[in-house]
C-alpha atoms as a PDB file:
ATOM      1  CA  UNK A   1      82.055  32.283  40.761  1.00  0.00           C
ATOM      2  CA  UNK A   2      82.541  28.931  42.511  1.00  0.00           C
ATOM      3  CA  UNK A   3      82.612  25.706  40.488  1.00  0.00           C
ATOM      4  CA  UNK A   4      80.435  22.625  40.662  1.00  0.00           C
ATOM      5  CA  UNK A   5      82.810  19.064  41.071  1.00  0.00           C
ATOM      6  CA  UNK A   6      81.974  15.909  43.141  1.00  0.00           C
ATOM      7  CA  UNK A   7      82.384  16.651  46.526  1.00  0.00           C
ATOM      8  CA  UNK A   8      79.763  19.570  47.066  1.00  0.00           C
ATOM      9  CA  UNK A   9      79.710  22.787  48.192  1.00  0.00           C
ATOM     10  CA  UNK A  10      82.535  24.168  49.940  1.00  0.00           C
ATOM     11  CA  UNK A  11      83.266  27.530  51.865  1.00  0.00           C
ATOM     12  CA  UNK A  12      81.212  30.102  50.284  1.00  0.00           C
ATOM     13  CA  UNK A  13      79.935  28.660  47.474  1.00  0.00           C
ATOM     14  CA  UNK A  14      76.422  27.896  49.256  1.00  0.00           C
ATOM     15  CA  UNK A  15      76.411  31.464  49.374  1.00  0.00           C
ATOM     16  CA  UNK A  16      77.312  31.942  45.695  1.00  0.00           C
ATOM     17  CA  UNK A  17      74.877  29.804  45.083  1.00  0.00           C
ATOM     18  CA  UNK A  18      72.090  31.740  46.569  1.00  0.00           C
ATOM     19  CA  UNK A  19      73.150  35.208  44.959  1.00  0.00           C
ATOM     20  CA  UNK A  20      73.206  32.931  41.676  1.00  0.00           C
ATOM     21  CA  UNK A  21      69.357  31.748  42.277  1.00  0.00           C
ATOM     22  CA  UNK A  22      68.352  34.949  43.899  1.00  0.00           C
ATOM     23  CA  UNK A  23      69.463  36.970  40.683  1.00  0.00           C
ATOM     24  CA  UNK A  24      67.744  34.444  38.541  1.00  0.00           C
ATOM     25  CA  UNK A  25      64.449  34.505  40.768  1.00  0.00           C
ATOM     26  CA  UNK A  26      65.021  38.248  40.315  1.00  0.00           C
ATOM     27  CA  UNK A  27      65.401  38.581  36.412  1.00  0.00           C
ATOM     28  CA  UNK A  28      61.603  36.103  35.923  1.00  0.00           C
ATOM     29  CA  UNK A  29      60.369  38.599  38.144  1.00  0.00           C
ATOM     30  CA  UNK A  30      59.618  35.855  40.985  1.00  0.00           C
ATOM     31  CA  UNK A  31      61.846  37.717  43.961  1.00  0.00           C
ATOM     32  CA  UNK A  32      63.935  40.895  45.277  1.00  0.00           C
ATOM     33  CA  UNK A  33      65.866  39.466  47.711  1.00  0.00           C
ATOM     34  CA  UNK A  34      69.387  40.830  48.609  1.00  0.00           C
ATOM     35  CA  UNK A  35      72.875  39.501  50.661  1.00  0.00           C
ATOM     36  CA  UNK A  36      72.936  41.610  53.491  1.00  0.00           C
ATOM     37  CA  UNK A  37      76.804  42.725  54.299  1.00  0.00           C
ATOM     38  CA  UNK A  38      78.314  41.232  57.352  1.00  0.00           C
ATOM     39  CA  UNK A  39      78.916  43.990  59.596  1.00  0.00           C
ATOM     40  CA  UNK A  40      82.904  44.325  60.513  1.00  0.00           C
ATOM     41  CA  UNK A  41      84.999  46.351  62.949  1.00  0.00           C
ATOM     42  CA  UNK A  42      88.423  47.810  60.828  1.00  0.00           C
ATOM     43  CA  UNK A  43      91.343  47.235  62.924  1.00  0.00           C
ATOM     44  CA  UNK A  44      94.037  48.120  60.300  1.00  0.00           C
ATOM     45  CA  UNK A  45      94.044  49.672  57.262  1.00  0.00           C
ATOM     46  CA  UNK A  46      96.176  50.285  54.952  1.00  0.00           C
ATOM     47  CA  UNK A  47      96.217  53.784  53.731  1.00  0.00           C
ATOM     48  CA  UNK A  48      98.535  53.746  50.894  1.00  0.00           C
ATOM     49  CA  UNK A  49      96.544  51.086  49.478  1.00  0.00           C
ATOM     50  CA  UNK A  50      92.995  51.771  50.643  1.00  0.00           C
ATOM     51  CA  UNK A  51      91.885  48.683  51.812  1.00  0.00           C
ATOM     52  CA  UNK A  52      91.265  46.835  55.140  1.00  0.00           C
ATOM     53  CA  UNK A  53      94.235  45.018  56.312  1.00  0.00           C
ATOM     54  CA  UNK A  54      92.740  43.314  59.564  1.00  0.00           C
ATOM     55  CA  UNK A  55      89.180  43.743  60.908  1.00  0.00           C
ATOM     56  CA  UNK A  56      86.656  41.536  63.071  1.00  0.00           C
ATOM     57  CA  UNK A  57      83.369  40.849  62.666  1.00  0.00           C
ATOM     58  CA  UNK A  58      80.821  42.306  64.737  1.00  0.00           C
ATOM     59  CA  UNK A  59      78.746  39.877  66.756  1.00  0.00           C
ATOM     60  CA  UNK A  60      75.172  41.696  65.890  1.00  0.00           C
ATOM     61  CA  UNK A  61      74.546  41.015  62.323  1.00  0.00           C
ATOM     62  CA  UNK A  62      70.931  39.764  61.767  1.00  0.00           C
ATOM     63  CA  UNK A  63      70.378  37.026  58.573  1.00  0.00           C
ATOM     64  CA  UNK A  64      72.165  36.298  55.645  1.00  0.00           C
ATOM     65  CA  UNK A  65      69.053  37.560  53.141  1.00  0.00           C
ATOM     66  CA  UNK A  66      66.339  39.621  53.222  1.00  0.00           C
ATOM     67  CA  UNK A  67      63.407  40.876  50.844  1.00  0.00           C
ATOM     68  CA  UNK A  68      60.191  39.880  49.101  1.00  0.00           C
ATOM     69  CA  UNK A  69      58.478  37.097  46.855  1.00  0.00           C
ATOM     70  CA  UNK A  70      55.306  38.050  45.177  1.00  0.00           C
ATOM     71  CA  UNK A  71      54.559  41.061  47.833  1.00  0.00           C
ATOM     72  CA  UNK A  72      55.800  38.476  50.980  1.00  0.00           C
ATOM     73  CA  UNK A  73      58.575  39.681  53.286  1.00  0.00           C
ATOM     74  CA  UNK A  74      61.245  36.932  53.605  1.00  0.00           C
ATOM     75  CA  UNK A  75      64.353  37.132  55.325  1.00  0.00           C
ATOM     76  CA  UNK A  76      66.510  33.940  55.771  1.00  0.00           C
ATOM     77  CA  UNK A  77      70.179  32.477  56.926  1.00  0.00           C
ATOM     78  CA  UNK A  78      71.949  30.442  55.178  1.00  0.00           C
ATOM     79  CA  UNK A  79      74.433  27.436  57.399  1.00  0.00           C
ATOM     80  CA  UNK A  80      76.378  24.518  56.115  1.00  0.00           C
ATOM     81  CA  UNK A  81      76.696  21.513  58.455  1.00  0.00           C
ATOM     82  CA  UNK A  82      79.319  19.158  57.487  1.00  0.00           C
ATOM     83  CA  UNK A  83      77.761  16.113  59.964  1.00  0.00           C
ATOM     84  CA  UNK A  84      74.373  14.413  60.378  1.00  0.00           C
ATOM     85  CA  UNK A  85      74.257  16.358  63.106  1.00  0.00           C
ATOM     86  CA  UNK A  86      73.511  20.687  63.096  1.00  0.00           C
ATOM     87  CA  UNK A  87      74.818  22.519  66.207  1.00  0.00           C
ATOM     88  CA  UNK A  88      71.875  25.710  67.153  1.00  0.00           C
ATOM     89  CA  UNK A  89      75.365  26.877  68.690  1.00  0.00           C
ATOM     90  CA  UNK A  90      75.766  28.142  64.473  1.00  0.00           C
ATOM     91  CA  UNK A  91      73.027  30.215  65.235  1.00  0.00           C
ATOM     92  CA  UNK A  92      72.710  33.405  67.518  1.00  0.00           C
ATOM     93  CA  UNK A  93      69.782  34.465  69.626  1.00  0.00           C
ATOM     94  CA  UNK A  94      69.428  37.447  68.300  1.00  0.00           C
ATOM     95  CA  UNK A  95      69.217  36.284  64.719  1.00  0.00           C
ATOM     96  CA  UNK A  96      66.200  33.952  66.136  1.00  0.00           C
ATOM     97  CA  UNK A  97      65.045  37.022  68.316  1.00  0.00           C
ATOM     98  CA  UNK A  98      65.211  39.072  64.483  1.00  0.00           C
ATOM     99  CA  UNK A  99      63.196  36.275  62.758  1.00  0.00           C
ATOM    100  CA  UNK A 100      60.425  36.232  65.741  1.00  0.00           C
ATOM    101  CA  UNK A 101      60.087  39.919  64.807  1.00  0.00           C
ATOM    102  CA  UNK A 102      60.276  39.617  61.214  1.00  0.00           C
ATOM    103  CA  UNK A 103      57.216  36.792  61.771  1.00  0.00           C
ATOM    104  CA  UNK A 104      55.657  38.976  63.566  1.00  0.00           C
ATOM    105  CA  UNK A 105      55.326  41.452  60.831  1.00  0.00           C
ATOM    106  CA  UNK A 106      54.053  38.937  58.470  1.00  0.00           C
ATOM    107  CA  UNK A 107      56.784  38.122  56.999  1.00  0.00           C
ATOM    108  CA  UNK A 108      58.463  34.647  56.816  1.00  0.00           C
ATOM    109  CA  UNK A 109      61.205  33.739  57.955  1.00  0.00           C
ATOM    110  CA  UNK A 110      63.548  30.319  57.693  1.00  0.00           C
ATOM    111  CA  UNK A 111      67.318  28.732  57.255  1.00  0.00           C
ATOM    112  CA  UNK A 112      68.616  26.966  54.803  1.00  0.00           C
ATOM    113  CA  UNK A 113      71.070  24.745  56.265  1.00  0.00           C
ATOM    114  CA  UNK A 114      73.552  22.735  53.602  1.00  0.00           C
ATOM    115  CA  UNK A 115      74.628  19.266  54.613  1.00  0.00           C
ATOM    116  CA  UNK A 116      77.705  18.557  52.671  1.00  0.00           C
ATOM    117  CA  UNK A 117      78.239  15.036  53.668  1.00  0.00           C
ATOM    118  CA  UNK A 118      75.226  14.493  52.162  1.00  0.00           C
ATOM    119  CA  UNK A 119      75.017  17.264  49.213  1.00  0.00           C
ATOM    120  CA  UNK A 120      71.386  17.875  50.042  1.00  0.00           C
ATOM    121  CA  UNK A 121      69.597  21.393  51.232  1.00  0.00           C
ATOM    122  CA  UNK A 122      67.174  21.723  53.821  1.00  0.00           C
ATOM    123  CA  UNK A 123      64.656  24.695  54.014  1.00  0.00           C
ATOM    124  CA  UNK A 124      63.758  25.158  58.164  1.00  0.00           C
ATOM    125  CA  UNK A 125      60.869  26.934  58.678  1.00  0.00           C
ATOM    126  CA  UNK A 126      61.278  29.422  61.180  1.00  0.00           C
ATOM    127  CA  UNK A 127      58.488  27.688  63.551  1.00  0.00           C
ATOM    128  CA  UNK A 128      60.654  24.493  63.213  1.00  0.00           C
ATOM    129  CA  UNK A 129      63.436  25.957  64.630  1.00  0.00           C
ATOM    130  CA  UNK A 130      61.726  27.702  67.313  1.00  0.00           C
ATOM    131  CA  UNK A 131      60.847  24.276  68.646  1.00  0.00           C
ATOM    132  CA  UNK A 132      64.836  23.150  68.619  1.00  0.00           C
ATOM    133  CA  UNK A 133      65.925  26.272  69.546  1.00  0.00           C
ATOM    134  CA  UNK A 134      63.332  25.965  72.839  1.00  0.00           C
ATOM    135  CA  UNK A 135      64.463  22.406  73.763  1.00  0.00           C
ATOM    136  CA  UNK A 136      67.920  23.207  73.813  1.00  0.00           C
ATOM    137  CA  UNK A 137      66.802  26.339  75.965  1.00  0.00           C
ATOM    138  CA  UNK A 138      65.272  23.972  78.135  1.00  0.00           C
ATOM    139  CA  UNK A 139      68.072  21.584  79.202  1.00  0.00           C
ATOM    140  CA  UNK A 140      67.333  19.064  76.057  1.00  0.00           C
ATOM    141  CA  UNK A 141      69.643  18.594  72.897  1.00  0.00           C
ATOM    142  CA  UNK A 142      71.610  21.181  71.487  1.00  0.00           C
ATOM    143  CA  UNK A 143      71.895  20.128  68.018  1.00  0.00           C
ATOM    144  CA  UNK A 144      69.571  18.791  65.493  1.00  0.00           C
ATOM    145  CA  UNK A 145      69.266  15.429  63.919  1.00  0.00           C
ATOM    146  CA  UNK A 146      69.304  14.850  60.490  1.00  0.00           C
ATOM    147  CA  UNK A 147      66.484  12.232  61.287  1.00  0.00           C
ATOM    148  CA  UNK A 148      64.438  15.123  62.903  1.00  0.00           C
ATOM    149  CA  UNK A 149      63.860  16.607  59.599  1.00  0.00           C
ATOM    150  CA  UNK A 150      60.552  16.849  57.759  1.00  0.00           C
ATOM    151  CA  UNK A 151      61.409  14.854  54.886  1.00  0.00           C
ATOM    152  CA  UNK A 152      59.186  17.042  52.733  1.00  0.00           C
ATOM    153  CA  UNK A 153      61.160  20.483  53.244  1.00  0.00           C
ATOM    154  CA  UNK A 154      64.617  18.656  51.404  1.00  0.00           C
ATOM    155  CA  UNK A 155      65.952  20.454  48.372  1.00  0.00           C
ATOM    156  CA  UNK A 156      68.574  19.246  45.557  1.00  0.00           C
ATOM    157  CA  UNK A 157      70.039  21.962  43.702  1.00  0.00           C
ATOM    158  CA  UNK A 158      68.782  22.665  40.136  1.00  0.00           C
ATOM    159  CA  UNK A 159      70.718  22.888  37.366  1.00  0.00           C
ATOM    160  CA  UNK A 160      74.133  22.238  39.265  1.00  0.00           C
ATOM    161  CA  UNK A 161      74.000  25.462  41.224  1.00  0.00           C
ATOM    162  CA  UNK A 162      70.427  27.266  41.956  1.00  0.00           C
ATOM    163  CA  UNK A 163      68.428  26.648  45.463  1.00  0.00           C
ATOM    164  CA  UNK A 164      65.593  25.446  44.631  1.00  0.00           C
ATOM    165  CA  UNK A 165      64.015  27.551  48.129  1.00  0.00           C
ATOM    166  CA  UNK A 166      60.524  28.938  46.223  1.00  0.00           C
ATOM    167  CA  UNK A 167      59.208  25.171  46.431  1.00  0.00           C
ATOM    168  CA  UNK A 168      59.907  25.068  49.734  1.00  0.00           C
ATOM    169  CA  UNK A 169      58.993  28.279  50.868  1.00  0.00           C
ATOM    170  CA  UNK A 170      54.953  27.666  48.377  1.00  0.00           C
ATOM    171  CA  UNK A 171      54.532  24.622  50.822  1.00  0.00           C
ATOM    172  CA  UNK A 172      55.452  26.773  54.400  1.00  0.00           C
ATOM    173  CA  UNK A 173      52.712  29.351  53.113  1.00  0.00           C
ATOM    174  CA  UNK A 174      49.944  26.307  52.345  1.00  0.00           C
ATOM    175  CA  UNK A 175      50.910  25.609  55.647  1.00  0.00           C
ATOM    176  CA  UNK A 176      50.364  28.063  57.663  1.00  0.00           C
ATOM    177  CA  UNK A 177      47.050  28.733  55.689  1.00  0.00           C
END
């Protein structure tokens, strides 16, 4: 597992993070939610060893997590930003084409997007990022400012390693209510 120090999260360690929180939201019976797999393409393998040598990933991979809290499909991606300043070219359109659908079931949908400059977590609501994602469609901006933000959806990590995302997520559903 990755280690805590000073300078915040690095690499995969947001990730680690989240498979550390989700398997603690799982054991107090709060939420199922599981990593999907990013989907690769084996180029070489090595037989005499039996493992993947060289591969690529394929493009079509939908979020990071999927599952339920208390009965409610979620399904979320998880981004790290490294700048006051998130690019929507770190996010495909068919992973915002996947979380229209997944809305449209009922189920929620968001991002959490790390900003390691700052060491501070941001739950996006999938409407939210609907609204970037059109303006940049539209001609406007193509990133988002950290000043864009609703200050209310920040998170700090809990106990040095667990997202804190069930707050965040309680306040979408009032929300939407």
């Amino acid at each position: 597992m990755g280690t805590w120090n000073s300078r915040g999260l690095r690499g995969s360690t947001l990730e680690e993070f989240l498979n550390r929180t989700n398997e603690k939201y799982l054991e107090q019976g709060l939420a199922l939610i599981q990593k999907i797999p990013t989907p690769i393409t084996p180029v070489q393998i090595d037989k005499e060893h039996r493992h993947i040598t060289l591969a690529y990933f394929d493009q079509r991979s939908t979020v990071d997590y999927i599952g339920a809290v208390q009965g409610i499909p979620v399904c979320f991606d998880a981004k790290e930003c490294n700048t006051d300043t998130f690019p929507l070219q770190n996010i495909h359109e068919h992973q915002v084409n996947f979380m229209g659908e997944f809305e449209k079931q009922d189920g929620i949908a968001f991002l959490i997007i790390y900003y390691s400059a700052r060491n501070t977590l941001y739950y996006m609501k999938y409407d939210e990022l609907l609204q970037f994602w059109n303006r940049a469609k539209d001609g406007g901006r193509k990133s988002i400012r950290y000043e864009e933000l609703n200050p209310n959806y920040f998170m700090q990590l809990k106990n040095g390693c667990y997202v804190p995302f069930l707050d965040a997520l309680q306040m979408d559903l009032e929300e939407r209510d």
